[in-house]
Structure formats: structure tokens, C-alpha cells
Protein backbone atom coordinates (compact mmCIF):
# COMPACT_ATOMS: atom_id res chain seq x y z
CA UNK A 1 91.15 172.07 -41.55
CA UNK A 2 93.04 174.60 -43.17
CA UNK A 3 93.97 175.84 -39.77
CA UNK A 4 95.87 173.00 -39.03
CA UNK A 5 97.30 172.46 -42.21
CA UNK A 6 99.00 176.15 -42.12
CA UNK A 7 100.33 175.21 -38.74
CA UNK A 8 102.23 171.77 -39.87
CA UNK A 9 103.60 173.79 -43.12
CA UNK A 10 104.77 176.13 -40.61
CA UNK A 11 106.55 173.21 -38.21
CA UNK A 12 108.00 171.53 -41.29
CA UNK A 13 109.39 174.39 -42.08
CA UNK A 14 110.37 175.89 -39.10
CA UNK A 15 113.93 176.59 -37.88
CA UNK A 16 113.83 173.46 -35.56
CA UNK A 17 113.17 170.75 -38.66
CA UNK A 18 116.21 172.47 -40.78
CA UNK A 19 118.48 172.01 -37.47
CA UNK A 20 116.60 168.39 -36.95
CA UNK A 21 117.75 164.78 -37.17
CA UNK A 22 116.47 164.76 -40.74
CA UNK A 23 118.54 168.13 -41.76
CA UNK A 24 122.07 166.28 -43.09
CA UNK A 25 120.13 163.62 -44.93
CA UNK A 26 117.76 165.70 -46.36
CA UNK A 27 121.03 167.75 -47.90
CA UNK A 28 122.27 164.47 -48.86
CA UNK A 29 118.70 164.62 -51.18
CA UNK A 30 118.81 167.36 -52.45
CA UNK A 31 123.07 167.11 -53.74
CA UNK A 32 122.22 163.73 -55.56
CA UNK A 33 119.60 165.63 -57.19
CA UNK A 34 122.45 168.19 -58.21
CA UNK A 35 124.84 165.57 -59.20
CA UNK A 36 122.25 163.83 -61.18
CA UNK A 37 121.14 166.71 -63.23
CA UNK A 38 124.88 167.65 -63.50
CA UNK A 39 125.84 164.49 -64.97
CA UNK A 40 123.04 164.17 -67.18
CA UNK A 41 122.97 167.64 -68.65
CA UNK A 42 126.69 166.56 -69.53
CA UNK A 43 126.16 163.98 -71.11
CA UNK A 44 123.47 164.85 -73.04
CA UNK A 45 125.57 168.17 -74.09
CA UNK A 46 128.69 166.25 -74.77
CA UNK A 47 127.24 163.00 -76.83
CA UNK A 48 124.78 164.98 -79.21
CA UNK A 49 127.89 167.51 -79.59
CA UNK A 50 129.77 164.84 -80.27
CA UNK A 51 127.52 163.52 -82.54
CA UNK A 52 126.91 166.47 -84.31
CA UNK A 53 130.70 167.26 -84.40
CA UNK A 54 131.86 164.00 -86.40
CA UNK A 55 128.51 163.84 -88.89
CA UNK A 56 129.27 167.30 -89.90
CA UNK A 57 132.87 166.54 -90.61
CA UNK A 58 132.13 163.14 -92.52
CA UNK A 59 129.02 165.45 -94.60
CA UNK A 60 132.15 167.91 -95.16
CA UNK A 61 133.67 165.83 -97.35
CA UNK A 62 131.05 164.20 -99.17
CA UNK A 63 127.75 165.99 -98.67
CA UNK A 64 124.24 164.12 -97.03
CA UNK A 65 123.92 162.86 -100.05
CA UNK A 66 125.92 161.26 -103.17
CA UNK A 67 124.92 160.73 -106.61
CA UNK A 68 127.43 158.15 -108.60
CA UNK A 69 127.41 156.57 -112.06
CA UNK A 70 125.97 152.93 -111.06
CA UNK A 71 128.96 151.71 -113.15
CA UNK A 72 131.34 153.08 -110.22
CA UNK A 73 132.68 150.65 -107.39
CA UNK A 74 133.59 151.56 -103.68
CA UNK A 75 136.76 153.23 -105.12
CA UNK A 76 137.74 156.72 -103.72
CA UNK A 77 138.68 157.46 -107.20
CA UNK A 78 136.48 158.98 -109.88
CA UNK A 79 136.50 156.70 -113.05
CA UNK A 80 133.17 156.93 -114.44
CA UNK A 81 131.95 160.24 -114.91
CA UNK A 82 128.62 161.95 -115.28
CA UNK A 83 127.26 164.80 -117.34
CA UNK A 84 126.01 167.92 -115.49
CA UNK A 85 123.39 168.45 -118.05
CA UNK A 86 120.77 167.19 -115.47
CA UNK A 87 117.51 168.32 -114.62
CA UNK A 88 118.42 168.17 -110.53
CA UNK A 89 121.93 170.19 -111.80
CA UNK A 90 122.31 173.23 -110.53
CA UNK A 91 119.42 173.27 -108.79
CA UNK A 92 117.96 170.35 -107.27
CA UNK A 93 114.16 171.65 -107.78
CA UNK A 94 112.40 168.39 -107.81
CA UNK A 95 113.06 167.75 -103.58
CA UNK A 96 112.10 170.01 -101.00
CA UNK A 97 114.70 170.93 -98.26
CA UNK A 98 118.00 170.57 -100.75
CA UNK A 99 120.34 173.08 -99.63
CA UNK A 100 123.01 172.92 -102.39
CA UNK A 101 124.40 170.47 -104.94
CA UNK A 102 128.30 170.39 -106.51
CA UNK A 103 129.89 168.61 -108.81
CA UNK A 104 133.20 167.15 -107.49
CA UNK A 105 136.42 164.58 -109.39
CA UNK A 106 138.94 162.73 -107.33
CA UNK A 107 142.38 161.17 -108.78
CA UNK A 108 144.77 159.07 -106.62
CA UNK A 109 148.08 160.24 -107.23
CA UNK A 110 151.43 160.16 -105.11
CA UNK A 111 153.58 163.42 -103.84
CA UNK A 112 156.85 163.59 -104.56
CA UNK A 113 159.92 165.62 -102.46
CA UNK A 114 163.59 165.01 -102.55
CA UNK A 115 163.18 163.08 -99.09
CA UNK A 116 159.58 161.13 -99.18
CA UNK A 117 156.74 160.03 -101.02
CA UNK A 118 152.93 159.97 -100.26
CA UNK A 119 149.90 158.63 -101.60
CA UNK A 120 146.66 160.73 -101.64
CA UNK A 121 143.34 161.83 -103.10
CA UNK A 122 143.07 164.69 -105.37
CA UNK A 123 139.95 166.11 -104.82
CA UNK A 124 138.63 168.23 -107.92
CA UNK A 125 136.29 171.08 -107.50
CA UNK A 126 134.89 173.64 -109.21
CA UNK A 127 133.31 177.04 -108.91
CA UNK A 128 130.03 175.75 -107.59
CA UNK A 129 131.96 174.17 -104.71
CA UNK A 130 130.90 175.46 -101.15
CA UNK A 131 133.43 175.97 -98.60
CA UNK A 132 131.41 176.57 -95.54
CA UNK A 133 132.82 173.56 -93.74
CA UNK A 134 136.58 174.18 -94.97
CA UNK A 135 136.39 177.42 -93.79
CA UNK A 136 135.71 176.13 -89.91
CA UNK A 137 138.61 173.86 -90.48
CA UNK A 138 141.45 176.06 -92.00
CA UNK A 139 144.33 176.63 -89.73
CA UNK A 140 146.40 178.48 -92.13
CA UNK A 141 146.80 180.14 -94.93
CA UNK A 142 143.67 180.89 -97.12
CA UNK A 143 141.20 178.98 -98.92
CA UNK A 144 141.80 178.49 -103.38
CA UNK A 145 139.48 180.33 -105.66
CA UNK A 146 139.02 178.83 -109.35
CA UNK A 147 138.12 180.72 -111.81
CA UNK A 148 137.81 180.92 -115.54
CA UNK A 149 141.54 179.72 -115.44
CA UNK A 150 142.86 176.39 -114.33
CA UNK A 151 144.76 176.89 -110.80
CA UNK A 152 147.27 175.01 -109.39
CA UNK A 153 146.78 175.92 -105.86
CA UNK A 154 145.57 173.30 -103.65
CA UNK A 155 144.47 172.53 -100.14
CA UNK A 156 146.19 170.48 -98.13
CA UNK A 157 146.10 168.78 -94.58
CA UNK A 158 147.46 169.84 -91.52
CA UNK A 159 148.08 165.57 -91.06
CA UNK A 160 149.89 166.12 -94.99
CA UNK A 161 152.00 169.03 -93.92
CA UNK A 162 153.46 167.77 -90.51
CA UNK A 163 154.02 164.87 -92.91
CA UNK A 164 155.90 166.15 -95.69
CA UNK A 165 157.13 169.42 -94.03
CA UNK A 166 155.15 171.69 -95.89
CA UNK A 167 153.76 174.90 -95.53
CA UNK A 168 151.92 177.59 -96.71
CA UNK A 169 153.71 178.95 -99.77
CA UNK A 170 155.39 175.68 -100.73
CA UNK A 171 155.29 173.76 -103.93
CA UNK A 172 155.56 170.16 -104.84
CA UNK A 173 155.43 167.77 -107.52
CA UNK A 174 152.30 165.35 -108.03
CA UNK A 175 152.52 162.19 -110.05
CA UNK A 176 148.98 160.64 -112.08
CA UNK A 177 149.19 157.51 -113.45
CA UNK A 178 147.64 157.19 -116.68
CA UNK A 179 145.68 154.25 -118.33
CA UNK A 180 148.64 152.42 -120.57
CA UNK A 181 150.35 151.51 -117.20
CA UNK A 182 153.95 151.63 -119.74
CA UNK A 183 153.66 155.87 -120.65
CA UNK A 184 154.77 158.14 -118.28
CA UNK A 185 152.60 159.51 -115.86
CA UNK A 186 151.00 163.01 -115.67
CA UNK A 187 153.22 165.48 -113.38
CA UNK A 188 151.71 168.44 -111.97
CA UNK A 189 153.52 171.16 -109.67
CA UNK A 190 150.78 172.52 -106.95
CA UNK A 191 151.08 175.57 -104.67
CA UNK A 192 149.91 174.68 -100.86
CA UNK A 193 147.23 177.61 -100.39
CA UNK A 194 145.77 177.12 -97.12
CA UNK A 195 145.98 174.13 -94.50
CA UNK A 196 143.05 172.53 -92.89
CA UNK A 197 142.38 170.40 -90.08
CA UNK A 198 139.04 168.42 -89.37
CA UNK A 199 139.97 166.54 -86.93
CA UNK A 200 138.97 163.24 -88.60
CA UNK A 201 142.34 161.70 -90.14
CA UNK A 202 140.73 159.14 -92.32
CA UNK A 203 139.37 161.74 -94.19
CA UNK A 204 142.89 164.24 -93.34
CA UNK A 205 144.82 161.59 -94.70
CA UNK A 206 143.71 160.85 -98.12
CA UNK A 207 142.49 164.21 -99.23
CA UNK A 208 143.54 167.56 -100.63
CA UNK A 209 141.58 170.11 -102.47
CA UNK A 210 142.47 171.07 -106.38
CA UNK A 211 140.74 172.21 -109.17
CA UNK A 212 138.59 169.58 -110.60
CA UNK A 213 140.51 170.38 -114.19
CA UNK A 214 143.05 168.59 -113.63
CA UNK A 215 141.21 165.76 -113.11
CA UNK A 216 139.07 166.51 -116.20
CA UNK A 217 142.43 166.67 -118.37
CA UNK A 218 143.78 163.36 -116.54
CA UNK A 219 140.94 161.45 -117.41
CA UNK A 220 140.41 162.49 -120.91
CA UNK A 221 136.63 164.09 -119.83
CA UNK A 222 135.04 166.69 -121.77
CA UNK A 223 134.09 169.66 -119.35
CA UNK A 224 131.20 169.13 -118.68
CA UNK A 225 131.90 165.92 -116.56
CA UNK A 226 132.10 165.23 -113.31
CA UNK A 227 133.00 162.31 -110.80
CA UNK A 228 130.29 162.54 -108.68
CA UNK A 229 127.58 165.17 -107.28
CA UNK A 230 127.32 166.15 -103.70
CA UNK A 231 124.11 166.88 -102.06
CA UNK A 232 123.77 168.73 -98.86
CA UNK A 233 120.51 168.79 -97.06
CA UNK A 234 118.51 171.72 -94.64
CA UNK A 235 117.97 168.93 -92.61
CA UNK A 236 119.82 166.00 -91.27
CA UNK A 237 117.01 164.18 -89.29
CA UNK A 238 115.21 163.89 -92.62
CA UNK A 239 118.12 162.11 -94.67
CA UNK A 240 116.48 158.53 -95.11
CA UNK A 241 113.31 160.33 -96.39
CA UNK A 242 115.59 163.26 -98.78
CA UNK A 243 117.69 160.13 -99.69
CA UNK A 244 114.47 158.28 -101.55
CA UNK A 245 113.01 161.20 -102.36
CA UNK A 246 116.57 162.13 -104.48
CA UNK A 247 116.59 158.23 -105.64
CA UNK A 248 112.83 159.01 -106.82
CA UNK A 249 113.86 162.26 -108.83
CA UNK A 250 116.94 161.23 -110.16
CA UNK A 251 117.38 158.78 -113.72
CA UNK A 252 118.00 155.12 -113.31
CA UNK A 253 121.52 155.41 -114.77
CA UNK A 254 123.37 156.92 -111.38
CA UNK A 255 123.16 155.46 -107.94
CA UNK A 256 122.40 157.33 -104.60
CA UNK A 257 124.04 157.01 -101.51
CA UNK A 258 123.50 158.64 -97.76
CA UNK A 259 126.87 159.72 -95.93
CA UNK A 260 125.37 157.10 -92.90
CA UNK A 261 125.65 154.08 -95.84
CA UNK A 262 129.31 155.47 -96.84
CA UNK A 263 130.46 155.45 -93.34
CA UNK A 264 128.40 152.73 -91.54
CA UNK A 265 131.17 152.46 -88.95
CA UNK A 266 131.09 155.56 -87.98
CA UNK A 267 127.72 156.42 -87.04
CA UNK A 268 127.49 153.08 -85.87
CA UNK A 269 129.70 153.94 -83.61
CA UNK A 270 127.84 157.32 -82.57
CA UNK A 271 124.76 155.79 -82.68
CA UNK A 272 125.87 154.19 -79.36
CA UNK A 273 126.64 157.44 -77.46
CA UNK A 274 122.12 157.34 -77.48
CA UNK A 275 122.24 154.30 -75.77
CA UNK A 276 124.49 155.63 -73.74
CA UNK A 277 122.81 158.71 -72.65
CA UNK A 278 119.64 157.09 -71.95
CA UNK A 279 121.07 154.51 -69.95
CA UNK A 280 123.10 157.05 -67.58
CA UNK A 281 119.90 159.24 -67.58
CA UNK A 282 117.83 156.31 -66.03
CA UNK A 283 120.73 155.41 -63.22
CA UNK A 284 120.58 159.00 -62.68
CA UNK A 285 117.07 159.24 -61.97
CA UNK A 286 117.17 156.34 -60.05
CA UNK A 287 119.98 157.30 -57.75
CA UNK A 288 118.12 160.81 -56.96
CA UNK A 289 114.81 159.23 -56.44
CA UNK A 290 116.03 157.02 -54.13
CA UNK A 291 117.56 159.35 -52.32
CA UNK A 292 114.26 161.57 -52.05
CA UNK A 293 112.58 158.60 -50.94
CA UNK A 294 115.35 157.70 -48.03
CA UNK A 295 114.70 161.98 -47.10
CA UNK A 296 110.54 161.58 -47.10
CA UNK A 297 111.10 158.54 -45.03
CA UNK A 298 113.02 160.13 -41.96
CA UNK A 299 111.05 163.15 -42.18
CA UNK A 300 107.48 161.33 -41.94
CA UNK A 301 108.97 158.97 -39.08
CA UNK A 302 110.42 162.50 -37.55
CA UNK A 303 106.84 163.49 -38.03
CA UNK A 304 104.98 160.75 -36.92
CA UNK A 305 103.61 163.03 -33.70
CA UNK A 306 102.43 165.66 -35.90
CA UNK A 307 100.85 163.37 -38.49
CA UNK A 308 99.12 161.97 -35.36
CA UNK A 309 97.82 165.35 -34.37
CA UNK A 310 96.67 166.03 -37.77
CA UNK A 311 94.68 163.02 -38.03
CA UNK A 312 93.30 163.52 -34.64
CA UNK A 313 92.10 167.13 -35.83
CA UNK A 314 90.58 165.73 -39.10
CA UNK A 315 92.97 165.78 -41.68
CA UNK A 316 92.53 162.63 -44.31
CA UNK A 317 95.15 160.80 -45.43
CA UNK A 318 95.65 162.49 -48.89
CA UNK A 319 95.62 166.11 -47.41
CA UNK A 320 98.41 165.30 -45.15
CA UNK A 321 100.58 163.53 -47.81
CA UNK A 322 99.91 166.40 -50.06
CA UNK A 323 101.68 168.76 -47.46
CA UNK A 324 105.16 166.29 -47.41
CA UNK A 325 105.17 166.12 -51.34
CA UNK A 326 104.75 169.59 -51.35
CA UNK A 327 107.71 170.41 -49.32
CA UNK A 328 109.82 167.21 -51.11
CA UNK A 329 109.13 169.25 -54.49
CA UNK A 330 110.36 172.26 -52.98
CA UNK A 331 113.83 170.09 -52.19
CA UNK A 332 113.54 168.81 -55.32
CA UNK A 333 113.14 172.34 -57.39
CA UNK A 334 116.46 173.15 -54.56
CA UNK A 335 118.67 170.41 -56.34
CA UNK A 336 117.25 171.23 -59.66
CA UNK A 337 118.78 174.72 -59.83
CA UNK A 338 121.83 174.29 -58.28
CA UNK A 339 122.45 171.37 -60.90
CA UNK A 340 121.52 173.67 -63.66
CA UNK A 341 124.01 176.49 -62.20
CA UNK A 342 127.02 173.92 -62.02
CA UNK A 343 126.37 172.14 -65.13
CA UNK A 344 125.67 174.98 -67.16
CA UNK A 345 129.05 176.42 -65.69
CA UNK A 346 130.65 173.35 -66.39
CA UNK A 347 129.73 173.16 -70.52
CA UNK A 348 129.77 176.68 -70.60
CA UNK A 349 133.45 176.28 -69.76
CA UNK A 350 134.11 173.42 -71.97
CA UNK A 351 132.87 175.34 -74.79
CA UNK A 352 134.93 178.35 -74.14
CA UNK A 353 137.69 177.16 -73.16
CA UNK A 354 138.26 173.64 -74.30
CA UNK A 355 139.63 171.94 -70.94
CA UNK A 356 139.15 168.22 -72.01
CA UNK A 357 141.60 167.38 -75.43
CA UNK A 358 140.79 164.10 -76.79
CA UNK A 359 142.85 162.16 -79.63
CA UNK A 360 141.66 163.07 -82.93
CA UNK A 361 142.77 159.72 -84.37
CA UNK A 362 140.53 157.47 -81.93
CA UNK A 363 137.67 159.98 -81.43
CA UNK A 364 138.04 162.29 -84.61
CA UNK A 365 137.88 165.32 -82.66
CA UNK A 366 140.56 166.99 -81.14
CA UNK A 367 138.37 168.60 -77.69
CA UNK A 368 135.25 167.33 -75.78
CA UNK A 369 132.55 169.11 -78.11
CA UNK A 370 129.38 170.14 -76.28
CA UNK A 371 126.02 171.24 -78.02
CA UNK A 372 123.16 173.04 -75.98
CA UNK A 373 119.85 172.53 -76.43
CA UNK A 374 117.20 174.82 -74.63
CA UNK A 375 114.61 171.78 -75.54
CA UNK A 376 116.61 168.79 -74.13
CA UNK A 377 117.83 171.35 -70.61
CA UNK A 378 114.06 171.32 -70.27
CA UNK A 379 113.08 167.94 -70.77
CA UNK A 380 115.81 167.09 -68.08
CA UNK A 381 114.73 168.99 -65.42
CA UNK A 382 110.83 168.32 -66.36
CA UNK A 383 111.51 164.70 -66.19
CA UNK A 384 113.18 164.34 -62.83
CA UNK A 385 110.91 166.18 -61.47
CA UNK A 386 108.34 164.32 -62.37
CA UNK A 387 109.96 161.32 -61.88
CA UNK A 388 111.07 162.12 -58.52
CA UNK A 389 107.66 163.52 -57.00
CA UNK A 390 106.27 160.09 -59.03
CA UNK A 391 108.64 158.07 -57.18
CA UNK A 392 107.86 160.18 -53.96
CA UNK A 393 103.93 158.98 -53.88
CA UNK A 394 104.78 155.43 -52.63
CA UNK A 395 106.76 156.31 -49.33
CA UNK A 396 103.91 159.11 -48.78
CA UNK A 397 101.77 156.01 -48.40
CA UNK A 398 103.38 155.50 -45.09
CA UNK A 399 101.30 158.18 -43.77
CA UNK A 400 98.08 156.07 -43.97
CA UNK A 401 99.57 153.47 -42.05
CA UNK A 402 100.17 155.67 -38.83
CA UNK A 403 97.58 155.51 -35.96
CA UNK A 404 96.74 158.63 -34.42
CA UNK A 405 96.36 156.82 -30.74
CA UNK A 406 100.05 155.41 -31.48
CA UNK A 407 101.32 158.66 -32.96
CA UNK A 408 100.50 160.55 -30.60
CA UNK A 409 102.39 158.49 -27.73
CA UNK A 410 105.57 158.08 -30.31
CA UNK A 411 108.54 159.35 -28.83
């Protein structure tokens, strides 16, 4: 038995099969198993990058997490402040897996130049602010460092500059209403520090970065007070859990809100590319199992003599199909790592050397992002292959159809 099973391994893979009938189809096979993994592994790549791309710049601005006065409406602007003599202030000890919490004021207020006008968001901070995401997105310039003494430098835009004209070095007038709508409002001169670009212009658009004092002084709060508190997380998969867990640790007089309920749109809107993905990953799999199964057809009909012979000699149905799913595997592993050299090249280069721009103002990023992950690479090529040689096992049923008498005399 095992005689006979070395010598069909040996004709299947002999010279004569690769130059046979079966040979271009068979390559056919084995480049839509390529093309599939290509395609998937960028997808995958590009949507969670994507993904991850636009929740970190919508967390930039806001943190996972933020705490509010209840008394506050969906207004961007500050107007009922809250104490930071809190037990989860400036620490957050009471929940597991909280990163960092900061105390942050906004105030609308309009710029002023000879020229134009524009209407935007202070944002206040202060010294417990953390910059880690700003720093990613500064273009120019430097980032503004508040200390003991109130600073007029400011952040700004690269969408505000282009806008206005400014630059780095520049100063300009900023105009505060104040709550008798009849006084005069507050007028501040700011010094453009440092120009940043997230790529998400709802968010470029309305905001620049001050220290929160001036909002303090605007408002009339003692200093102690802030506008809100932002909460970043270790983890973002856990944010609906963190998110109760922070509503379960903080008092009944402020509100809590995730950065998924403050932009529902938004990762809506991402929340698709998953559907997406998983959707292209099934036609993929589809297209290269079919194609497998087309290649295991026209080699077991090219066969048909040998399978004949085999039976003839002894060989049971299984034993035989065994030896064409074993050599369909080893076309299948063939596609496998050519797709994983090409698509790896292919996000490699993306990453690198950003080929594919995009328009910030309809995607919010300005290049195709792409995010690696050894554990989804893995699960790719896992599942087609098991897929594939799962899809493989109903052709190889053919085999127990065929006659030895008839094989034998098939021509």
C-alpha cells in the first residue's frame, strides 16, 4: 500500500503533471489564492488603521471619557464649572485601567485682524494637560508650556492659519463676550506658538489651545474650577465597561460621557469599515476556494487512470483522496506566501511612504493609514487555509465515484 502510494505522489508530482493539461489552471489556483490574501490583508490593515487613526484623533481632543456638570447642555462652551477637589482628581484611584485625567475650560470667542474675522473655541488647559497626541500632530513651531504664570501663547490650527494667514510668531487679537450682552467684551492679544494638524477639521476648525486662565478670569471662576475633566483610558476595547465603572465612582452631581456617545456619527460611520472587511473577506474566500476546487477537479479527471490503478492495487477511497488534498494544500501554502510577500510589500510601502492621499475633510485623514497586526496576518492565512482544504473535501469525493474497470480504459 504504501508502495503505491509513494509512486502516485511521485507522478503527481513529476515533471510531466507541472507541464500537463492541468499546469495553467492550476497557476490560475494558486494566483487567486495570492490575490485573495492580498486583498484581504489590505483591507484588514487599512480599515482597523483607519479606525484606529480617526478614534485616536476624536479621544485627542476630548479624552475616552468626559465628566460634565449635569447642569451643562451639548454646548462646546464651558458654562458650568466643577471643583477639582474630587476624590477621582488627580488620580482616578477608584477604576482600574485609567491612564490619566485633566481638567480642561473652553470659551467661544471670535479673532480679529485688520482683513477678517473668525469664530472659534478657546480651549483652556492647565499644567496637568498631556500633550502626547498634540505632539504627533504639530507641524510647526513648538508646543505652550504654562506655568505658575498666566501665558498668552496659544495653539492654533494649521486649517486657522491658512485661514487667517498666520504663522508661527504672530499675534492677534481675541474678543470674549461677557454676560451683560451691553459691556464691552474681554480682549486678549495671543502669541501663535506652534501649529497643529489632525487631520479631522471639525475638530481643526473650532479649536485652539490656551491657558485655561483665561477662561477662569472670563467666567468669573475661582481657580480651582474647571469646565470639564478628561479621562483617557489603557484600553479602548474596554470603554463601555470603564465608562460605568467611572459613572459608578463618580458623585451624582456631574454626568459621564464616552467619546463614541459625543461623536455617534463618527464611529458610526467606522463601525461600517467591520462590515466591510468581513464581507470582502468572505467573497475572498469564496473566489479562492472555488478556484481550488475548479484545479482538484481537472487534476482528478487528469488522474482518473492512476486513481484506477490505485484502486485496482488496494488503495480505499480515503487514502487516495488524502494524497490530492495533500498536494492541493501544498498549492494552497504556494498562494499563501506569495500573498503574504506582496501584501506585506504593499502596506509596508503605504506606511513608509504614504502613496494613497485621501481628503482630510471627507475621511479626516490626510493618507491611507494602515495598522499591522501579527494576530489578525495569522488568522488570515489560518482561515483560508482551512477554509480552502474544507472546501477542497467535497470535489475529493469524486474519487469514490470512479470505477477502476472504467478508469483504467479512460483515455
Amino acid at each position: 500500500m504504501k508502495f503505491e502510494y509513494f509512486i502516485a505522489k511521485r507522478i503527481i508530482g513529476s515533471k510531466s503533471y507541472k507541464s500537463s493539461v492541468s499546469a495553467p489552471i492550476i497557476k490560475i489556483g494558486i494566483t487567486a489564492i495570492a490575490i485573495g490574501l492580498i486583498v484581504m490583508m489590505v483591507a484588514v490593515a487599512t480599515g482597523t488603521g483607519m479606525q484606529q487613526k480617526i478614534r485616536d484623533k476624536a479621544v485627542a481632543f476630548n479624552g475616552h471619557i468626559t465628566i460634565t456638570s449635569f447642569n451643562s447642555n451639548v454646548s462646546d462652551e464651558s458654562q458650568f464649572p466643577i471643583s477639582t477637589d474630587q476624590d477621582f482628581y488627580p488620580k482616578f484611584n477608584g477604576v482600574d485601567g485609567v491612564a490619566h485625567i485633566q481638567g480642561v475650560a473652553t470659551k467661544f470667542g471670535v479673532i480679529r485682524t485688520e482683513t477678517d474675522f473668525d469664530g472659534t473655541i478657546l480651549k483652556g488647559v492647565g499644567s496637568d494637560y498631556n500633550w502626547q497626541y498634540f505632539q504627533d500632530f504639530l507641524v510647526d513651531g513648538e508646543l505652550p508650556e504654562f506655568s505658575d504664570k498666566i501665558s498668552n501663547d496659544v495653539l492654533i490650527s494649521q486649517y486657522l492659519s491658512d485661514r487667517l494667514q498666520f504663522k508661527v510668531g504672530d499675534g492677534f487679537q481675541m474678543l470674549f463676550g461677557k454676560e451683560d450682552q451691553n459691556k464691552t467684551p474681554f480682549i486678549r492679544k495671543f502669541n501663535v506658538v506652534g501649529i497643529y494638524n489632525s487631520g479631522f477639521q471639525e475638530l481643526d476648525e473650532t479649536y485652539l489651545i490656551g491657558d485655561i486662565r483665561h477662561v477662569r478670569f472670563f467666567n468669573k471662576w475661582e481657580d480651582d474650577m474647571v469646565g470639564n475633566f478628561e479621562v483617557f483610558i489603557d484600553d479602548y476595547d474596554q470603554l463601555d465597561i470603564k465608562g460605568n465603572e467611572i459613572y459608578q465612582n463618580t458623585p451624582s452631581t456631574v454626568n459621564i460621557q464616552t467619546v463614541t456617545q459625543r461623536y455617534p456619527t463618527v464611529f458610526e460611520w467606522i463601525g461600517i469599515f467591520d462590515q466591510n472587511i468581513y464581507m470582502l473577506i468572505g467573497i475572498m474566500i469564496l473566489v479562492a476556494g472555488i478556484n481550488m476546487i475548479t484545479a482538484l477537479l481537472v487534476l482528478i479527471l487528469e488522474r482518473t487512470q492512476m486513481i484506477g490503478v490505485l484502486k485496482a492495487l488496494g488503495s480505499n477511497n480515503w487514502s487516495i483522496q488524502k494524497l490530492f488534498l495533500y498536494n492541493a494544500s501544498y498549492l494552497i501554502v504556494l498562494g499563501l506566501f506569495w500573498g503574504n510577500i506582496i501584501g506585506l510589500g504593499l502596506i509596508m510601502a503605504q506606511k513608509y511612504f504614504k502613496l494613497i492621499p485621501l481628503d482630510a475633510s471627507v475621511y479626516y485623514v490626510t493618507e491611507v493609514p494602515v495598522q499591522i497586526s501579527v494576530t489578525h496576518m495569522i488568522m488570515l492565512n489560518v482561515g483560508t487555509f482551512i477554509l480552502c482544504l474544507l472546501m477542497l473535501l467535497v470535489p475529493s469525493y469524486v474519487i469514490t465515484k470512479i470505477s477502476p474497470v472504467k478508469a483504467m480504459r479512460f483515455e
